[in-house]
Protein backbone atom coordinates (compact mmCIF):
# COMPACT_ATOMS: atom_id res chain seq x y z
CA UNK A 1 18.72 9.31 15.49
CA UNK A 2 15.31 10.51 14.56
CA UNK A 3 12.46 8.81 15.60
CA UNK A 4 10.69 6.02 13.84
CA UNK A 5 7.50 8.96 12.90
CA UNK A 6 10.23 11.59 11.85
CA UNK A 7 11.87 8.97 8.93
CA UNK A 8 8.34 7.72 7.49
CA UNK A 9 7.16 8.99 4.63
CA UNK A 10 4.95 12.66 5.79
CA UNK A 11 1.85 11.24 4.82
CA UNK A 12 2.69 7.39 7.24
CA UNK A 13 3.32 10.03 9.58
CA UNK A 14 0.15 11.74 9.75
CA UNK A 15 -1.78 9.23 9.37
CA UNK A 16 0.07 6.20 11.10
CA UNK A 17 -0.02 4.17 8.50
CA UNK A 18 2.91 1.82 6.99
CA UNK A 19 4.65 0.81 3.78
CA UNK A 20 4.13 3.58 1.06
CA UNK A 21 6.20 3.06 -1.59
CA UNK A 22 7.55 4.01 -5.09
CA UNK A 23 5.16 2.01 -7.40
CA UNK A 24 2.51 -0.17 -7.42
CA UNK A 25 2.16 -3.32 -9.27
CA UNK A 26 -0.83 -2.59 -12.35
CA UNK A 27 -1.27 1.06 -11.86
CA UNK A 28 -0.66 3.26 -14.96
CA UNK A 29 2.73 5.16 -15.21
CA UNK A 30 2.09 8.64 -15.47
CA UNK A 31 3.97 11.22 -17.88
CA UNK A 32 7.54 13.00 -17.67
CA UNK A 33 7.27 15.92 -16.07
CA UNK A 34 8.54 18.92 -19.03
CA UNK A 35 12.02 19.74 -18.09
CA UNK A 36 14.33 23.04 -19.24
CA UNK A 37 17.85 22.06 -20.77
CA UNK A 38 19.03 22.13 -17.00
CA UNK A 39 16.88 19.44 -15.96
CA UNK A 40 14.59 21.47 -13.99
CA UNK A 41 10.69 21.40 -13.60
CA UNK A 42 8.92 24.13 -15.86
CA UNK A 43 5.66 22.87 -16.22
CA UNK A 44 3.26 21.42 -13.26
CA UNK A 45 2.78 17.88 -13.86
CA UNK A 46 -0.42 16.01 -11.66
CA UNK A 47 0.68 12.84 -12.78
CA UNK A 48 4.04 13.04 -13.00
CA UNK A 49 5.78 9.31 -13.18
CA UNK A 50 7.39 8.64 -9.92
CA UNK A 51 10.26 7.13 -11.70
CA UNK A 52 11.09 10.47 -13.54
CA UNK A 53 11.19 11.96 -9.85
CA UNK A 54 15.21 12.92 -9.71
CA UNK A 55 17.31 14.89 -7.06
CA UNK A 56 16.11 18.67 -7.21
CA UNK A 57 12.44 18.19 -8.00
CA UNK A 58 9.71 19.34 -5.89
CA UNK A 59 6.34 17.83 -5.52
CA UNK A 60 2.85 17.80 -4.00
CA UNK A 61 1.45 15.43 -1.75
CA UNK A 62 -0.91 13.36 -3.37
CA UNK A 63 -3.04 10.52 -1.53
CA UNK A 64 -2.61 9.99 1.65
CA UNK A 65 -4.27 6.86 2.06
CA UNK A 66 -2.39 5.25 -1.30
CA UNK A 67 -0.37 2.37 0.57
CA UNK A 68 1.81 2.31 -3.60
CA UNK A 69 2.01 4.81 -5.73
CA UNK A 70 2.75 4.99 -9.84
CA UNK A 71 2.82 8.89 -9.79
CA UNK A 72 3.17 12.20 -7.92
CA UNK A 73 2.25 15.73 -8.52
CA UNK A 74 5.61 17.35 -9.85
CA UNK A 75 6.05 20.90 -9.81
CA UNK A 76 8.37 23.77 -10.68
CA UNK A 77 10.34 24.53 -7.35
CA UNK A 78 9.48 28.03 -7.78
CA UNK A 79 5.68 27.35 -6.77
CA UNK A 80 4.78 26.76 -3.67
CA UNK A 81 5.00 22.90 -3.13
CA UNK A 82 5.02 20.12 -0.15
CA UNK A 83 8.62 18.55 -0.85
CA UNK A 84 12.08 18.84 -2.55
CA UNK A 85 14.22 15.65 -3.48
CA UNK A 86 17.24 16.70 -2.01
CA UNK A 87 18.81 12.94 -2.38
CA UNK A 88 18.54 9.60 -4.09
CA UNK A 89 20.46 6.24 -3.72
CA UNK A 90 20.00 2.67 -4.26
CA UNK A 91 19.55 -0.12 -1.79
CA UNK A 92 21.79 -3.13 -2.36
CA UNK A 93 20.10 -6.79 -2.47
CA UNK A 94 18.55 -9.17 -4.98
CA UNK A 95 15.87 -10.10 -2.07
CA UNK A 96 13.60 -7.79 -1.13
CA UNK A 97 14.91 -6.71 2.95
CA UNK A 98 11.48 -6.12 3.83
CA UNK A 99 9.13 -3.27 4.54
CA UNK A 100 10.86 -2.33 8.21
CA UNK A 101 14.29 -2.94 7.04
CA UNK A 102 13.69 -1.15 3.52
CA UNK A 103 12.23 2.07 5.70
CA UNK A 104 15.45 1.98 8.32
CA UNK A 105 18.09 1.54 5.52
CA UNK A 106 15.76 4.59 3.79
CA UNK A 107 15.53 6.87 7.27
CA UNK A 108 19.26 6.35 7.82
CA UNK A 109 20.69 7.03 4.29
CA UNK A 110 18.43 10.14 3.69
CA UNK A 111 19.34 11.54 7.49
CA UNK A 112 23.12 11.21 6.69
CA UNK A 113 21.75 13.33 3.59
CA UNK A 114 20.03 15.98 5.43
CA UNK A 115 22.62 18.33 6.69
CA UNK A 116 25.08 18.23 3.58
CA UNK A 117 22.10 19.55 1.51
CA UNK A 118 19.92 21.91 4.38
CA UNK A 119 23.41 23.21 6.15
CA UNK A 120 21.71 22.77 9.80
CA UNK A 121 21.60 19.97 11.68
CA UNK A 122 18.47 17.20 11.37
CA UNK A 123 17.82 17.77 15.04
CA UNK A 124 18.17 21.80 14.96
CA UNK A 125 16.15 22.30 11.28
CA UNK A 126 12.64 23.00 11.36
CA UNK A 127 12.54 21.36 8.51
CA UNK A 128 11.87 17.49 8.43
CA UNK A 129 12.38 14.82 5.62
CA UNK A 130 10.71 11.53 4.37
CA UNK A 131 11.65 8.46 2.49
CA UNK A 132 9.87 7.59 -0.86
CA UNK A 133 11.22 3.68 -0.84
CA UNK A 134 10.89 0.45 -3.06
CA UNK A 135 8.06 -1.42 -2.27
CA UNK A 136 8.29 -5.22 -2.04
CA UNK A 137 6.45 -5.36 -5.98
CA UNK A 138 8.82 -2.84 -7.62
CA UNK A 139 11.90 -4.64 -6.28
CA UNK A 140 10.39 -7.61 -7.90
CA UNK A 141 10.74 -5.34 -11.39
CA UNK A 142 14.26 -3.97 -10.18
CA UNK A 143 13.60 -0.92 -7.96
CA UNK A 144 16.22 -0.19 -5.60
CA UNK A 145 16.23 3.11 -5.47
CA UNK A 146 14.94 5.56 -2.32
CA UNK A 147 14.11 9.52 -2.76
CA UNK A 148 14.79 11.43 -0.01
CA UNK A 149 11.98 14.34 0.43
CA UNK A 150 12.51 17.09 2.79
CA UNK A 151 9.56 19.28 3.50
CA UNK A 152 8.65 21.55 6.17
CA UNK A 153 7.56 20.22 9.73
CA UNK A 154 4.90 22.47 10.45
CA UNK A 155 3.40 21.59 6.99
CA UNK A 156 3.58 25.19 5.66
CA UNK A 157 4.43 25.18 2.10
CA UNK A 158 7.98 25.55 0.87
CA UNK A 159 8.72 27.98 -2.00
CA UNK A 160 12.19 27.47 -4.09
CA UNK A 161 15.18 25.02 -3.16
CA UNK A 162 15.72 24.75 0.83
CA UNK A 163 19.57 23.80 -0.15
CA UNK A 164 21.68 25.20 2.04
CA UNK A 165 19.38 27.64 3.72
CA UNK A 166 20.78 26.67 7.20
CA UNK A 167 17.23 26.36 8.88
């Protein structure tokens, strides 16, 4: 199991701060990121909205002192870029679990994740991941769903998909 650093969100990590989540209650959704007719990023978005975020997009960190966030910077996975959505799924619960429970049910879903999409082991990769959760306003509006973001531990930037590279 990794530790409690290793499943927050890269930014809570580096700055040992916690709670980010998905969206924040009053900020302005951004726009839809421009997508080819396989889904894909083809245009670099700033303010992408963070509910347009799917599996197989890759992003930018943004803020890193944002506690919520409404939008990311989306960008075609060909570019150089912080992270790659390699997984998605939805919590279960009409009350929200709270902000530790909502990160360990995050951590532990996108960690079963990992392997199936890098092909190495979590503990062996030198790659490391992050949950993008539901904050306690967004569940309120019927958020339940986590993005799993994997991203490279040493903070170098990634360039294309990292599925199944075996690192």
């Amino acid at each position: 199991m990794p530790s409690a650093a290793r499943t927050a969100r890269l930014p809570l990590a580096l700055l040992g701060i916690a709670g980010l989540g998905l969206a924040g209650c009053g900020l302005l959704p951004g726009a839809d990121p421009v997508r080819d007719d396989e889904g894909a990023i083809v245009e670099a978005e700033a303010n992408a909205d963070v509910f347009s975020i799917t599996v197989g997009d890759c992003t930018n960190d943004g803020d890193l002192t944002a506690s919520e966030v409404s939008s990311v910077e989306a960008v075609p996975c060909d570019e150089p870029h912080d992270n790659e959505v390699y997984a998605a799924f939805d919590v279960d619960g009409d009350e929200f679990p709270g902000s530790d429970e909502i990160q360990t049910i995050a951590g532990e879903g996108c960690l079963e994740e990992f392997q199936p999409f890098v092909g190495a082991a979590y503990e062996e990769s030198r790659l490391d991941f992050w949950p993008m959760t539901p904050t306690e306003s967004s569940w309120g509006q019927g958020d339940r769903e986590v993005l799993c973001l994997v991203y490279d531990a040493e903070l170098e930037k990634l360039t294309g998909s990292v599925a199944g590279i075996a690192e």
